[in-house]
C-alpha atoms as a PDB file:
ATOM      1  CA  UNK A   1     109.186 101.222 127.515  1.00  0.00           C
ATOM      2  CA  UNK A   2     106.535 103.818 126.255  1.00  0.00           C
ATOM      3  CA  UNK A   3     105.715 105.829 123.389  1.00  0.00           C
ATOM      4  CA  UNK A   4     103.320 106.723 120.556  1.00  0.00           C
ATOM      5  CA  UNK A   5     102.679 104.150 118.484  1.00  0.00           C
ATOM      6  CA  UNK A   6     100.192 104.320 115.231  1.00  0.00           C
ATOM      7  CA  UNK A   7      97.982 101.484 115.059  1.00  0.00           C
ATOM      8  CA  UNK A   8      96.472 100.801 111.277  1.00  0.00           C
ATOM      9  CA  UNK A   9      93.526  98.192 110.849  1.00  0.00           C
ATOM     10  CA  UNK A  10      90.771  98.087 109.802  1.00  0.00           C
ATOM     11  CA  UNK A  11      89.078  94.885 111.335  1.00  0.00           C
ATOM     12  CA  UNK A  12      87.465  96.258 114.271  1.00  0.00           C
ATOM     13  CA  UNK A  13      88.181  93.099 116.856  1.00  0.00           C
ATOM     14  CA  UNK A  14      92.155  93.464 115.755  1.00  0.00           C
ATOM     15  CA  UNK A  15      92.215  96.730 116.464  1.00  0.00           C
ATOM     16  CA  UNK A  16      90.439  96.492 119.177  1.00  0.00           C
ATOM     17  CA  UNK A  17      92.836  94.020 120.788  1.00  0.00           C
ATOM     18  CA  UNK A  18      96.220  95.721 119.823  1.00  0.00           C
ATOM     19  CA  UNK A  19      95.322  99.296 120.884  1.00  0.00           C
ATOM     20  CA  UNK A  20      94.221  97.872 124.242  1.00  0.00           C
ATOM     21  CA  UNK A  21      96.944  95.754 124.920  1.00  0.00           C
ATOM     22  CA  UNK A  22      99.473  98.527 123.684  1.00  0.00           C
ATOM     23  CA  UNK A  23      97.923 101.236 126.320  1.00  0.00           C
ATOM     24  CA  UNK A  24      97.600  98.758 129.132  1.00  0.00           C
ATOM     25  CA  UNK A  25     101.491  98.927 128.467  1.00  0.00           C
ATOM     26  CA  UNK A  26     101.991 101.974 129.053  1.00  0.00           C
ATOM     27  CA  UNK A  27     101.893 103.157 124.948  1.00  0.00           C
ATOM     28  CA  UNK A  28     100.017 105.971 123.576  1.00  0.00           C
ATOM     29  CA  UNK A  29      97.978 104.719 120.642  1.00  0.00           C
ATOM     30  CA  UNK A  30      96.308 106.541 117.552  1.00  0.00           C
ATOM     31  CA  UNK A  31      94.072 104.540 115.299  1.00  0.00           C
ATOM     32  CA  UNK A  32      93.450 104.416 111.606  1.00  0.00           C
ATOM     33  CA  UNK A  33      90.544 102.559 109.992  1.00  0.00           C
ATOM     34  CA  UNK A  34      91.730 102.846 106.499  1.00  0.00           C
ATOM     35  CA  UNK A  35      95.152 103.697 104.605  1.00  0.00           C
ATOM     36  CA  UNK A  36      94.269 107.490 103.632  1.00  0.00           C
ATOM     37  CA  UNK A  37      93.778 107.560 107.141  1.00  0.00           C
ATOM     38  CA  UNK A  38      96.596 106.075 108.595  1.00  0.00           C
ATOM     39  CA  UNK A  39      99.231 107.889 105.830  1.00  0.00           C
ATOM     40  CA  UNK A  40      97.435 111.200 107.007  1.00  0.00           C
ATOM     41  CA  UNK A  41      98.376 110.533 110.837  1.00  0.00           C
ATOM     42  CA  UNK A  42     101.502 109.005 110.606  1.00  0.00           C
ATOM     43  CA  UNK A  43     102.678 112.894 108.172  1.00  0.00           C
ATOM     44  CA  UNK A  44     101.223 115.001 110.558  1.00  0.00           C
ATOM     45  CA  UNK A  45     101.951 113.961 114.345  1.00  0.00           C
ATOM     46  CA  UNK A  46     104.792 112.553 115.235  1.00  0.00           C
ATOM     47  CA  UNK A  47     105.140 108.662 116.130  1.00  0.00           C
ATOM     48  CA  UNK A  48     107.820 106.412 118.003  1.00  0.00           C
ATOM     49  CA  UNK A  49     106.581 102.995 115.568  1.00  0.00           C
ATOM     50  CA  UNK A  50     103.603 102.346 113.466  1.00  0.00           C
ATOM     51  CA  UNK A  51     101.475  98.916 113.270  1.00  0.00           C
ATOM     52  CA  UNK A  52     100.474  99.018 109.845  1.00  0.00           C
ATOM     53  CA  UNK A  53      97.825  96.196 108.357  1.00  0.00           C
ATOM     54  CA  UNK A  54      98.613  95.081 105.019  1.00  0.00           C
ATOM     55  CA  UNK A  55      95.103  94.577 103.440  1.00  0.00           C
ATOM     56  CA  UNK A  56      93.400  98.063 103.972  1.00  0.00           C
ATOM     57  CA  UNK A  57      90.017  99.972 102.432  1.00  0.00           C
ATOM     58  CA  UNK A  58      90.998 102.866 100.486  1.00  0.00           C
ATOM     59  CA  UNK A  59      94.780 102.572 100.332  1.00  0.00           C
ATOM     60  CA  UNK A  60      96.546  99.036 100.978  1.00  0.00           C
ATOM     61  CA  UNK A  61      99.402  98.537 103.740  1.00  0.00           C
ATOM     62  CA  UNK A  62     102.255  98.765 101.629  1.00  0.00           C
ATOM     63  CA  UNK A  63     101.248 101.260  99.058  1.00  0.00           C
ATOM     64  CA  UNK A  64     101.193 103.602 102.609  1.00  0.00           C
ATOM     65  CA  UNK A  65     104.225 101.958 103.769  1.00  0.00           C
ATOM     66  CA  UNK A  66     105.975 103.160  99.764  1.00  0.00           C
ATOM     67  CA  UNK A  67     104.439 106.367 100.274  1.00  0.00           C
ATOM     68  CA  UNK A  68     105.769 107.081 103.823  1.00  0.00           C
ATOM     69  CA  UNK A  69     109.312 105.957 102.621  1.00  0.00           C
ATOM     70  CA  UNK A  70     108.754 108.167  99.472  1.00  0.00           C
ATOM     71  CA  UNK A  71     108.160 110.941 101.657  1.00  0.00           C
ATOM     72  CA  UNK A  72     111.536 110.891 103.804  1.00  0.00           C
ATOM     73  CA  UNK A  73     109.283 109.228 106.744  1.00  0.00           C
ATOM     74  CA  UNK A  74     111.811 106.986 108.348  1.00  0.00           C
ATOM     75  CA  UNK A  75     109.257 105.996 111.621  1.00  0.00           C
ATOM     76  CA  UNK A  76     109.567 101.831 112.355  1.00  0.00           C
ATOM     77  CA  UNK A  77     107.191 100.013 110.775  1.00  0.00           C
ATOM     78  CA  UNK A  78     105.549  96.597 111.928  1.00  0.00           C
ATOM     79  CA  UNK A  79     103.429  95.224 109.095  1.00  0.00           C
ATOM     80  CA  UNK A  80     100.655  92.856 109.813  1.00  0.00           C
ATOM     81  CA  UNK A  81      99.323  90.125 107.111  1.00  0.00           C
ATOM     82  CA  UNK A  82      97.428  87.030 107.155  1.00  0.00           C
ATOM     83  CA  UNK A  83      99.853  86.643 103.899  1.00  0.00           C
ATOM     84  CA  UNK A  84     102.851  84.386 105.979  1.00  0.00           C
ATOM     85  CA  UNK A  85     104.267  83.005 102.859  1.00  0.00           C
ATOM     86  CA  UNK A  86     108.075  83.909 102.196  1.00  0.00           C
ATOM     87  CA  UNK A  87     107.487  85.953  99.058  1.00  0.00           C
ATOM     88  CA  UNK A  88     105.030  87.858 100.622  1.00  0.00           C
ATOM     89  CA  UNK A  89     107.539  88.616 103.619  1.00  0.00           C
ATOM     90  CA  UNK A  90     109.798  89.873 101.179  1.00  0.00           C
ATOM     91  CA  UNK A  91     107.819  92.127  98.914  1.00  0.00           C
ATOM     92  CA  UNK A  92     106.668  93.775 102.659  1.00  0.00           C
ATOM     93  CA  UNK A  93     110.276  94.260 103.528  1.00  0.00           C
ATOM     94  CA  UNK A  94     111.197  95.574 100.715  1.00  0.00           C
ATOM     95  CA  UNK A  95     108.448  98.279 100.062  1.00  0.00           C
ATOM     96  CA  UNK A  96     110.297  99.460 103.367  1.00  0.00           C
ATOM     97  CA  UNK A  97     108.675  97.610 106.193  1.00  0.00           C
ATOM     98  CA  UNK A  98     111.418  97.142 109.022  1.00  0.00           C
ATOM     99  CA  UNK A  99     109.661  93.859 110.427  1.00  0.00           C
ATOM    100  CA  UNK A 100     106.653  91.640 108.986  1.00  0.00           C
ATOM    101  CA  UNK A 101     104.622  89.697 111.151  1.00  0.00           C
ATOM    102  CA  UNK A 102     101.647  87.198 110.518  1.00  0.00           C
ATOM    103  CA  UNK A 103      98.201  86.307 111.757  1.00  0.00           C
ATOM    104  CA  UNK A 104      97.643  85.752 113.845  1.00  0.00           C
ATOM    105  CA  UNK A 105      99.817  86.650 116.339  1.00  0.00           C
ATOM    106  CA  UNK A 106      99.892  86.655 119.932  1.00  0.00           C
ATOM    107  CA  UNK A 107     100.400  90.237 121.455  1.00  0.00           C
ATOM    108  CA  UNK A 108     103.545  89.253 123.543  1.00  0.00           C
ATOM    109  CA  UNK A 109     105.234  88.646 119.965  1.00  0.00           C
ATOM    110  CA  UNK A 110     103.642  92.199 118.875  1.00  0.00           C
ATOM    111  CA  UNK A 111     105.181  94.151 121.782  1.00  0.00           C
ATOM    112  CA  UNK A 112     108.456  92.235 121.920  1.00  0.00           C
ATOM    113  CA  UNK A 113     108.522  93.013 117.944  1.00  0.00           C
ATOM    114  CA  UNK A 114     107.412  96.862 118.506  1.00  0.00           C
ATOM    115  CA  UNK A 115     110.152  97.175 121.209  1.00  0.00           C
ATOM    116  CA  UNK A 116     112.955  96.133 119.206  1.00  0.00           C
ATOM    117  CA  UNK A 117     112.246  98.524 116.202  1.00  0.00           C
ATOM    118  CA  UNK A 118     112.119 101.135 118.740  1.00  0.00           C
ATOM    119  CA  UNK A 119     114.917 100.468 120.428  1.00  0.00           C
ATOM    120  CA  UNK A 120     117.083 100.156 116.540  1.00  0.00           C
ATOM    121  CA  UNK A 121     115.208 103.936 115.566  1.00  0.00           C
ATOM    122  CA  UNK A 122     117.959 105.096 114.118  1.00  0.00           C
ATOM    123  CA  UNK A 123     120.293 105.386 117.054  1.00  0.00           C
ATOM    124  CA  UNK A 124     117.872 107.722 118.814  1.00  0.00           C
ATOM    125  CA  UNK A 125     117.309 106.760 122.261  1.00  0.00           C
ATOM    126  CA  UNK A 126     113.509 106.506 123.387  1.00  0.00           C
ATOM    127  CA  UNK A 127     112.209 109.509 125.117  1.00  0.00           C
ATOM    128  CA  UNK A 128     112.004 108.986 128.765  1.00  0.00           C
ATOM    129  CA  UNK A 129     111.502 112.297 130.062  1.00  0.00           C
ATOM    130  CA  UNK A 130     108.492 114.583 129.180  1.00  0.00           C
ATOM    131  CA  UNK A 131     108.670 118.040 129.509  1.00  0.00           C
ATOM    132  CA  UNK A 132     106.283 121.477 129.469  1.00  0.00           C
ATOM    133  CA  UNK A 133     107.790 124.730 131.473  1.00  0.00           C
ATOM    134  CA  UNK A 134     109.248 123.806 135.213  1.00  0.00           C
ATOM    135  CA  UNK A 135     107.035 120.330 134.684  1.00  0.00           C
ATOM    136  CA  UNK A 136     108.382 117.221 134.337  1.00  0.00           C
ATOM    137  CA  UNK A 137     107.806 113.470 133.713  1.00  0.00           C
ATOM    138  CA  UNK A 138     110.233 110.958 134.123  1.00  0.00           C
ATOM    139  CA  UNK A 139     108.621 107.813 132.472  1.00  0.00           C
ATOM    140  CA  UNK A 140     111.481 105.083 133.941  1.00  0.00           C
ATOM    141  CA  UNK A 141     110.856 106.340 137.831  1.00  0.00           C
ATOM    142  CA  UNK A 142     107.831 107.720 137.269  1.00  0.00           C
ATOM    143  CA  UNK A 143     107.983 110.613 138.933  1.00  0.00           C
ATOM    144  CA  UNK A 144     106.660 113.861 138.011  1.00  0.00           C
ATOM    145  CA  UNK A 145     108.212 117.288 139.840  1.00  0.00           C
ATOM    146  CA  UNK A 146     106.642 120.830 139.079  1.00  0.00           C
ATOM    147  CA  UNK A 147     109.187 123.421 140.208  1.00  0.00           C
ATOM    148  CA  UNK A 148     111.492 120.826 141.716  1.00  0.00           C
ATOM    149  CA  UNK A 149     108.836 120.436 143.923  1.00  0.00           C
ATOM    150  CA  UNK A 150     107.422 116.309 143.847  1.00  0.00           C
ATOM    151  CA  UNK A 151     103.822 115.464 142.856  1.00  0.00           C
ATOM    152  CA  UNK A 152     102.300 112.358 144.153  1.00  0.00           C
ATOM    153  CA  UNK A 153     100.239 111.507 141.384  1.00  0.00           C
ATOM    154  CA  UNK A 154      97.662 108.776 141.486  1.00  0.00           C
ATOM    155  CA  UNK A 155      98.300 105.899 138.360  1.00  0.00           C
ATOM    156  CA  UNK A 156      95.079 107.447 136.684  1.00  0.00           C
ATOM    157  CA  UNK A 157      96.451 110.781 136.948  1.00  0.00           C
ATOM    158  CA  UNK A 158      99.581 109.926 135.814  1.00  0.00           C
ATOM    159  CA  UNK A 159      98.694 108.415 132.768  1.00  0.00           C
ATOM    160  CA  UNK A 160      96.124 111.714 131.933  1.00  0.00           C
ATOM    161  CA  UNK A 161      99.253 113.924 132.739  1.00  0.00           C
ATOM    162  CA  UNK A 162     101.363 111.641 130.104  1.00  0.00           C
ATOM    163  CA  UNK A 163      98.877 111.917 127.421  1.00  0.00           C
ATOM    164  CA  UNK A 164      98.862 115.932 128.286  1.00  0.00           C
ATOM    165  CA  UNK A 165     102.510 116.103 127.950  1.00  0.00           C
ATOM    166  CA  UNK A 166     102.695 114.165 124.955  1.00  0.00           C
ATOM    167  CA  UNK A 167     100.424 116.630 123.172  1.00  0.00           C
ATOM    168  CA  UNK A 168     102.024 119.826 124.350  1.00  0.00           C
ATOM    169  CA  UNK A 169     100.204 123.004 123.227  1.00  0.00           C
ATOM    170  CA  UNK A 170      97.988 120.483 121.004  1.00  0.00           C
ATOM    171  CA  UNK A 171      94.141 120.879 122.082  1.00  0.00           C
ATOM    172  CA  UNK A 172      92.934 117.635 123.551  1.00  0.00           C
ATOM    173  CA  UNK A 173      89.039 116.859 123.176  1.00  0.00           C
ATOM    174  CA  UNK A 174      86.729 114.831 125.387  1.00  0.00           C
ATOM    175  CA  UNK A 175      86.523 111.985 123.348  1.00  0.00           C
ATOM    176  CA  UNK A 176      90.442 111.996 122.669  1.00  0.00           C
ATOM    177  CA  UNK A 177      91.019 111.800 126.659  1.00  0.00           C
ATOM    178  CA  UNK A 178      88.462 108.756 127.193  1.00  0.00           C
ATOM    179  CA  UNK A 179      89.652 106.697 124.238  1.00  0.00           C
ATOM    180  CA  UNK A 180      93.395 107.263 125.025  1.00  0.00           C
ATOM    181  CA  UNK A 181      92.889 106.949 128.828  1.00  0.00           C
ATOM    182  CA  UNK A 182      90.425 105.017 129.900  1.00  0.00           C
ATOM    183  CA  UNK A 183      89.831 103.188 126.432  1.00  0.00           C
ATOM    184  CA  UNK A 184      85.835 103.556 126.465  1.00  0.00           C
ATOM    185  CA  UNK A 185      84.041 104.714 123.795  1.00  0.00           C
ATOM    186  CA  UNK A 186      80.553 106.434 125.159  1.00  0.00           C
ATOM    187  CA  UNK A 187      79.214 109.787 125.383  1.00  0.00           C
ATOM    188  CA  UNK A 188      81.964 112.445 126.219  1.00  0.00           C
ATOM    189  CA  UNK A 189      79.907 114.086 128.530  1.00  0.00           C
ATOM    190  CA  UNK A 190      80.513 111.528 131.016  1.00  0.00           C
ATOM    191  CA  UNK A 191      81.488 113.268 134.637  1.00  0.00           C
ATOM    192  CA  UNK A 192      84.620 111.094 134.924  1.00  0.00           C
ATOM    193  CA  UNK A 193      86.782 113.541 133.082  1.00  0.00           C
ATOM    194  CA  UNK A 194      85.475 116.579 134.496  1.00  0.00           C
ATOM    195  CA  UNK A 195      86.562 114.807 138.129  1.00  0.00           C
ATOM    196  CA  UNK A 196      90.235 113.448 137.353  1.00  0.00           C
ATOM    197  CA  UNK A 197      90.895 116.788 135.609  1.00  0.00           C
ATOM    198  CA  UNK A 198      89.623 118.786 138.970  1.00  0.00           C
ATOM    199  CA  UNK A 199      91.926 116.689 140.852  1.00  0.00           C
ATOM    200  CA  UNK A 200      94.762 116.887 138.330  1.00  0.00           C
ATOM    201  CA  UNK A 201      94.772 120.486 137.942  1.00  0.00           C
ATOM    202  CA  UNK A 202      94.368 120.958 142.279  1.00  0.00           C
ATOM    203  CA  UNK A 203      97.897 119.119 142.413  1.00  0.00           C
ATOM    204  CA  UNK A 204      99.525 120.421 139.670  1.00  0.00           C
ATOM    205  CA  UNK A 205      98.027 123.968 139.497  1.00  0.00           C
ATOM    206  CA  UNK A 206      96.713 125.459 142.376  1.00  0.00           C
ATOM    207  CA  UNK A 207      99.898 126.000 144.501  1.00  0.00           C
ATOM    208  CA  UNK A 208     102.146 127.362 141.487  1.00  0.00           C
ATOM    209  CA  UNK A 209     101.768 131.292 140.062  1.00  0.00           C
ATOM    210  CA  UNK A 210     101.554 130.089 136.566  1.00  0.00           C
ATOM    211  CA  UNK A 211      98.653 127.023 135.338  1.00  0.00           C
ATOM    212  CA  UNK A 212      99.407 124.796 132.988  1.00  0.00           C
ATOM    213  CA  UNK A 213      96.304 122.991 132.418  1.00  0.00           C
ATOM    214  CA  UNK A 214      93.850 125.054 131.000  1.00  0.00           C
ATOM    215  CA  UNK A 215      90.278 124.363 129.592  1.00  0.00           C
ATOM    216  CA  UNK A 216      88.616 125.622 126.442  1.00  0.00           C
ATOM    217  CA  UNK A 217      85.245 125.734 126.722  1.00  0.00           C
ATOM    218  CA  UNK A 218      83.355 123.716 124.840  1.00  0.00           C
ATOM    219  CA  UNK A 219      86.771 122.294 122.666  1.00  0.00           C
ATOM    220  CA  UNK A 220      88.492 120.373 125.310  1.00  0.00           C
ATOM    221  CA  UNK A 221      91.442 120.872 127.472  1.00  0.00           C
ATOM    222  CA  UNK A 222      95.543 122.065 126.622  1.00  0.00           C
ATOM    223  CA  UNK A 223      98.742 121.841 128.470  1.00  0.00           C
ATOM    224  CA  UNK A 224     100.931 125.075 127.842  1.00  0.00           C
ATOM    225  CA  UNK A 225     103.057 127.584 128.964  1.00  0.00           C
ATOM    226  CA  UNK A 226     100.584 129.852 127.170  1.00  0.00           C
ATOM    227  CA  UNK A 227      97.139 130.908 128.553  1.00  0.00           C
END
């Protein structure tokens, strides 16, 4: 299973350890430091579950949780607590938390957890297949055909291509692409995405009429129909 997920926490170590585990998964993970934050993020992209910490700077767990709700926001939320007592369980659940769990936790619990929610989301199905003109992903056999025609993607370049196609006409900066991708966090102008994006673009480019993958100098990078 795959998808966005929405990671909020602010202990750096938790975080840390969720977001990793999540992408090494096969999720695509957004993180939030604080509440404003993470309320910001989870009203203005669009997320398949959100991991939401109940003790937060700025605005607390469930007071985001209330406000999502409040909102019409109906995403799955998992909400994390060092606060295990049955009360405390209860008050999360019912400021509109869909499951609680307690630290700490070992990730196996997290990800069974996260996949359950997603699989109750209302009835909708999890998205499988990922889409941008004749370009497509199929996340289950993980194959990827441009034109009909079948790509034979390396797993790196796969999982750059995913991220792409999950932000669709979106602009995607340096930094974005080697937290999401390759989970470091050092100086963007490292080579490494200049040389999976060559090789990227060669296979899914260079033998079509139309690119996809274009670069915006001194931004970042965008998948789209449009130039």
């Amino acid at each position: 299973m795959s998808g966005r997920i929405l990671v909020v926490e602010d202990d750096t170590d938790t975080a840390d350890y969720i977001c990793k585990g999540l992408r090494e998964q096969g999720f695509t993970v957004e993180h939030a430091a604080d509440g404003r934050d993470g309320l910001y993020l989870a009203t203005s992209s669009a997320f398949d579950a959100v991991v939401m910490d109940r003790m937060l700077p700025g605005m607390d767990g469930l007071s985001v949780v209330k406000a999502l709700r409040a909102g019409g926001v109906e995403i799955p939320i998992l909400i994390l607590s060092a606060l295990g007592q049955l009360d405390e369980r209860v008050i999360g659940l019912r400021a509109g938390g869909d499951d609680y769990l307690t630290k700490p936790f070992g990730f196996s619990e997290l990800h069974a957890r996260l996949e359950n929610l997603m699989r109750r989301r209302g009835g909708k199905p999890v998205e499988t297949v990922l889409k941008c003109a004749d370009l497509t992903m199929d996340l289950l056999t993980r194959k990827v055909t441009r034109g009909g025609r079948l790509l034979d993607l390396l797993p790196r370049e796969f999982k750059l291509l995913e991220y792409f196609l999950r932000n669709v006409d979106r602009v995607v900066t340096r930094t974005m692409l080697l937290e999401q991708v390759w989970d470091y966090r050092f100086d963007p102008h490292t080579s490494i995405i200049d040389t999976h994006i060559s090789r990227l673009r060669k296979k899914l480019d260079d033998t079509f009429p139309k690119p996809l993958l274009h670069t915006l100098r001194g931004v970042g990078y965008r998948l789209s129909e449009e130039p």
